[in-house]
Structure formats: C-alpha cells, structure tokens
N, C-alpha and C. Protein backbone atom coordinates (compact mmCIF):
# COMPACT_ATOMS: atom_id res chain seq x y z
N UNK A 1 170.53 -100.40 185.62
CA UNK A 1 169.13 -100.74 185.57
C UNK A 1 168.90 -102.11 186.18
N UNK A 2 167.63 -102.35 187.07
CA UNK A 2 167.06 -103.15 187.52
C UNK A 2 166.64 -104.27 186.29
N UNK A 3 167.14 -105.48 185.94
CA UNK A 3 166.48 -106.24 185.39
C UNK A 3 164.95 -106.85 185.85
N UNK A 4 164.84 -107.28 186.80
CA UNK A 4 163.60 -107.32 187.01
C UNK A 4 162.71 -106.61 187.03
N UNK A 5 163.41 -105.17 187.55
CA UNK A 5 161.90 -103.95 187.58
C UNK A 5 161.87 -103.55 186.05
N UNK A 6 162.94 -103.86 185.02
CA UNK A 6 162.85 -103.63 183.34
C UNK A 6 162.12 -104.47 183.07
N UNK A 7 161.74 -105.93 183.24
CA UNK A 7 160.96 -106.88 182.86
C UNK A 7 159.29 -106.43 183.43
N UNK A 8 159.19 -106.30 184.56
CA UNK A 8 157.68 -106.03 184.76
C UNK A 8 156.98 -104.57 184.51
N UNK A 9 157.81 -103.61 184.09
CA UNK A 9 157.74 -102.22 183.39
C UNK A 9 157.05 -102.66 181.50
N UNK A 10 158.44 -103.77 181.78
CA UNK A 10 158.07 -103.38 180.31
C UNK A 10 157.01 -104.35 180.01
N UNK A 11 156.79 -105.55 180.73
CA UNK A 11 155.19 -106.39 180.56
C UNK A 11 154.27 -105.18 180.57
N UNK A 12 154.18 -104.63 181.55
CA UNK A 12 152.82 -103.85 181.75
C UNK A 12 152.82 -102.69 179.86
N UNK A 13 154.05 -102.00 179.92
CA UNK A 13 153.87 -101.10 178.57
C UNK A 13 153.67 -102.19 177.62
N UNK A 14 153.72 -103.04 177.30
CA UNK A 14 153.50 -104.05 176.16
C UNK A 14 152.41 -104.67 176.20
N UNK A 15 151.73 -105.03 177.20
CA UNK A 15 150.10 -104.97 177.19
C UNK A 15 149.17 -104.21 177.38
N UNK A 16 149.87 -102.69 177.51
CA UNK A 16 148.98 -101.45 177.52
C UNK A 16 149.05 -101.77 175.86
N UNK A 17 150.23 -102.11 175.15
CA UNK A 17 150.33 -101.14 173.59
C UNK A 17 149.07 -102.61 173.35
N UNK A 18 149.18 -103.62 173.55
CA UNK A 18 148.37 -104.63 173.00
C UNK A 18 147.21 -103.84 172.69
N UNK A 19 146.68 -103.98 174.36
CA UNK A 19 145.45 -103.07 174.65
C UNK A 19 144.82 -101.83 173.73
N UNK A 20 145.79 -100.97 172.59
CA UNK A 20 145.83 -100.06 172.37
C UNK A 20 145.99 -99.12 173.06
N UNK A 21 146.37 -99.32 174.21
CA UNK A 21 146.66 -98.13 175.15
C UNK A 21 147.82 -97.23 174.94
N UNK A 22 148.08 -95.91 174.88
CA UNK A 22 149.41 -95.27 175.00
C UNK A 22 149.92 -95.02 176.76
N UNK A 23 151.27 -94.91 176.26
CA UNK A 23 152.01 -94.82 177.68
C UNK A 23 150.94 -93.87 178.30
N UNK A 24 150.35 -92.58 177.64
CA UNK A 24 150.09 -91.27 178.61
C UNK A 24 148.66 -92.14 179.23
N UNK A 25 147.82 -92.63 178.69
CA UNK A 25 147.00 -93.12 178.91
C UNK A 25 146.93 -94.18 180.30
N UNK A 26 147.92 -94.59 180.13
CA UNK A 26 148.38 -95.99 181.16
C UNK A 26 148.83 -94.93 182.28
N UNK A 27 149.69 -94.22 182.24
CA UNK A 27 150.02 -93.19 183.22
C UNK A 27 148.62 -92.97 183.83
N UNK A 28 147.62 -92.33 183.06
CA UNK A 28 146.42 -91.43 183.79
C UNK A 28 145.44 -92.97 184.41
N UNK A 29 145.52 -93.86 183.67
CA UNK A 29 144.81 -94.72 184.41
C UNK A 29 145.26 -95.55 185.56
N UNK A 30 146.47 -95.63 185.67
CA UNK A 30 147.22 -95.71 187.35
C UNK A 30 147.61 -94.78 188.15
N UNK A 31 146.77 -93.10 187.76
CA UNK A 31 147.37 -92.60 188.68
C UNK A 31 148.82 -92.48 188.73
N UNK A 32 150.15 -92.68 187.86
CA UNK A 32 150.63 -92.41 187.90
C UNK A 32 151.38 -91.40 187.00
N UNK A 33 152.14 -90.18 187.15
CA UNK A 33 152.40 -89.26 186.34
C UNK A 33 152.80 -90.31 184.94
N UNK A 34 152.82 -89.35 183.65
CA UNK A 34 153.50 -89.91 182.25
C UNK A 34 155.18 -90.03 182.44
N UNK A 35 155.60 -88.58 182.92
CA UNK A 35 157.02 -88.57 183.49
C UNK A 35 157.63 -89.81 184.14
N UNK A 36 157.07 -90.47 185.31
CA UNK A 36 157.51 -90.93 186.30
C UNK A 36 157.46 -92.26 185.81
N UNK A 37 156.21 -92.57 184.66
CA UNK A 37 156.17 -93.94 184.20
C UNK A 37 157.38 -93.94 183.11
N UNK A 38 157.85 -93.15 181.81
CA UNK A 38 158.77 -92.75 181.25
C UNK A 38 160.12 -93.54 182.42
N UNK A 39 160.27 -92.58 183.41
CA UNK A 39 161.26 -93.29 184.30
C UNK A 39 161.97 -94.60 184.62
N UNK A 40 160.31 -95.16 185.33
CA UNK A 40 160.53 -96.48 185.23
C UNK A 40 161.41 -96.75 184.17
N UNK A 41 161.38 -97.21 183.34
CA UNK A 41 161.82 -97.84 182.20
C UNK A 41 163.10 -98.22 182.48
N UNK A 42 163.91 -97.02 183.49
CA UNK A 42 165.58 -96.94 182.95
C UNK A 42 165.81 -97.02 185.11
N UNK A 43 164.65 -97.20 185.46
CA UNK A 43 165.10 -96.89 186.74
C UNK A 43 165.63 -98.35 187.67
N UNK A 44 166.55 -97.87 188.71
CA UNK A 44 167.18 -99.30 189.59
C UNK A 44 165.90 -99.15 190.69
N UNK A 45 165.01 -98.77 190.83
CA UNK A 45 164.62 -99.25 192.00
C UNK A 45 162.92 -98.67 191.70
N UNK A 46 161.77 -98.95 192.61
CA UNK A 46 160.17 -98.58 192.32
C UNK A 46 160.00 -98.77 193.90
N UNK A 47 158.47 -97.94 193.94
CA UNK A 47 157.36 -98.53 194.91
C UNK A 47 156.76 -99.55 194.55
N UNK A 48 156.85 -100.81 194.98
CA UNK A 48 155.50 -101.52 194.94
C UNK A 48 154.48 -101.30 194.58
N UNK A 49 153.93 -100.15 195.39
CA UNK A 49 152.21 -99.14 195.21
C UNK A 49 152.26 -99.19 193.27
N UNK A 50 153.53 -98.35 193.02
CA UNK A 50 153.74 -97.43 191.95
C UNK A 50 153.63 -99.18 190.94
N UNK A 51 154.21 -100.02 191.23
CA UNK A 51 154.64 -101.31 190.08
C UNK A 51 153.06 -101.97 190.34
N UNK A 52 152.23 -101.78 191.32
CA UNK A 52 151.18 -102.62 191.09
C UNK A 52 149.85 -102.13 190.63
N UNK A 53 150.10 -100.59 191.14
CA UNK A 53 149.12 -99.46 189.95
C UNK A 53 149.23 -99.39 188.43
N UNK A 54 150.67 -99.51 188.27
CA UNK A 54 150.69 -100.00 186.56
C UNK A 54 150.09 -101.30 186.27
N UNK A 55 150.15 -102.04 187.02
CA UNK A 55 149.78 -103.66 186.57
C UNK A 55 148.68 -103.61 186.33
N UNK A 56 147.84 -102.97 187.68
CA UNK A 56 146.16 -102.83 187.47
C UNK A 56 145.98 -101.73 186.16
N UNK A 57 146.32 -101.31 186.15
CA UNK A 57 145.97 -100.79 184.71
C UNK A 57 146.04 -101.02 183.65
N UNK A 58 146.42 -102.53 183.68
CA UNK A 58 146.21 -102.88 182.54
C UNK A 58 146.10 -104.64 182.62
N UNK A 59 145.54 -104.85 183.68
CA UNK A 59 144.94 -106.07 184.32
C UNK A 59 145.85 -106.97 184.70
N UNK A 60 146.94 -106.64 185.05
CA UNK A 60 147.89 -107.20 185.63
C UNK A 60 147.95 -107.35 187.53
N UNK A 61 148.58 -108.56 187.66
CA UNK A 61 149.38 -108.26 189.41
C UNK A 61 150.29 -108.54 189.32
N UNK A 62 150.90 -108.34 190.78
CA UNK A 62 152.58 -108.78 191.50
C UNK A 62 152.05 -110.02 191.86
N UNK A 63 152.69 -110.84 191.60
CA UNK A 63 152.54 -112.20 192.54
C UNK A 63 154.02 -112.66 192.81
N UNK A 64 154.58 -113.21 194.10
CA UNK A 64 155.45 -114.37 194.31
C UNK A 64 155.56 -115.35 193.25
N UNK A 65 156.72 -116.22 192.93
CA UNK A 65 156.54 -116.78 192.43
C UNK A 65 157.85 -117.92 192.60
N UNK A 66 157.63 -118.85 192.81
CA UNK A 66 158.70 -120.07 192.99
C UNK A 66 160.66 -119.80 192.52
N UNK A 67 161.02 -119.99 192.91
CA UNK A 67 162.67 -119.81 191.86
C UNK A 67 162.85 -121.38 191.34
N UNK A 68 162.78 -121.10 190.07
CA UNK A 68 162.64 -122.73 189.30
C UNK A 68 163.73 -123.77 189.85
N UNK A 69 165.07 -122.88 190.04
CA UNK A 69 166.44 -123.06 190.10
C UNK A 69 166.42 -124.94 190.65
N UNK A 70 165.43 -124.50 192.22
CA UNK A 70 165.37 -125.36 192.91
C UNK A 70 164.58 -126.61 192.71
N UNK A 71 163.71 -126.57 191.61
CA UNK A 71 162.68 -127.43 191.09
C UNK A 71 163.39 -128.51 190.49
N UNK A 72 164.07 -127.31 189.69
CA UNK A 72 165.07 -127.96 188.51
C UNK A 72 166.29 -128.56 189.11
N UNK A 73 166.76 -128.63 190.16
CA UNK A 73 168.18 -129.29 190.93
C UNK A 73 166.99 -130.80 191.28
N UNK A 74 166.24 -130.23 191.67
CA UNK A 74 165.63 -131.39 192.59
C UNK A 74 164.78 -132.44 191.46
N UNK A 75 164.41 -132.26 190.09
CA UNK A 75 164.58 -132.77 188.96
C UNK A 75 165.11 -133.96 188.57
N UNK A 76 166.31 -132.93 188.43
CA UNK A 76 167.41 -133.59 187.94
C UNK A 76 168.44 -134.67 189.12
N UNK A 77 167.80 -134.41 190.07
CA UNK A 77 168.39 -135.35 191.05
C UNK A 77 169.93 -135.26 191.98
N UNK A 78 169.75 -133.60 191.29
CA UNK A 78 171.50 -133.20 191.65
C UNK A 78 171.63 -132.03 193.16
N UNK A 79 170.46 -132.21 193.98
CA UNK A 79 170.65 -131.21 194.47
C UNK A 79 171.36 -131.45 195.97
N UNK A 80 172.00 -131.93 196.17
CA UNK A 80 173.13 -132.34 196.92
C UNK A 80 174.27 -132.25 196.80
N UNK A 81 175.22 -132.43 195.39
CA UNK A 81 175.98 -132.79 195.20
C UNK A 81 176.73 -131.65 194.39
C-alpha cells in the first residue's frame, strides 16, 4: 500500500464520516463507484481525476505542497554539511 494515497483516502473518508456522510454516499457524490472507493483504501496506485473527485466531495483539494525536509536543514543551519 501507497502511504500517501492511504493518507489522502483516508482524509477524505474521515471528513465524509465528520460530515455525516457514509462511504456509499461519498462514492455517489464523486461519481465514483462504492466498490472502487472501498479499493482505494488498500490500493498502491489512483487517478488523480478519481483522488480529486473524492476531495470535492467533501470539500477538499490536491494541492502541492513544500517538503519541510528542506526548510528544516536550512533552519537549522545544517544544510551543507
């Protein structure tokens, strides 16, 4: 399993459940099958389309986002060495 695609699977099902939403529900409101969202969960790999139709459905996006790694070397003053 994909750790990252497990992390933004499971954001989106955890603010559907906030929401009161059920999985089948979140399925029909992205357009995507219940099956295929089920999937996700355990799967190594997604569409984009498919990871950002779940998001919108439950007011989420994909965004970029910095890798701290480098923030944090450059911080700490160590990133040279």
């Amino acid at each position: 399993m994909n750790p990252e695609l497990h992390t933004l699977v499971s954001q989106a099902l955890e603010t559907a459940s906030e929401e009161g939403l059920s999985q089948k529900l979140l399925a029909s409101r992205s357009s995507v099958g219940e099956v295929a969202l089920s999937r996700l969960k355990s799967a190594d790999d997604a569409r984009f389309s498919t990871l950002q139709a779940i998001g919108k459905g439950v007011g989420l996006k994909l965004v970029w986002v910095a890798d701290n790694s480098l923030a944090e070397h450059v911080a700490r003053g160590d990133l040279f060495e």
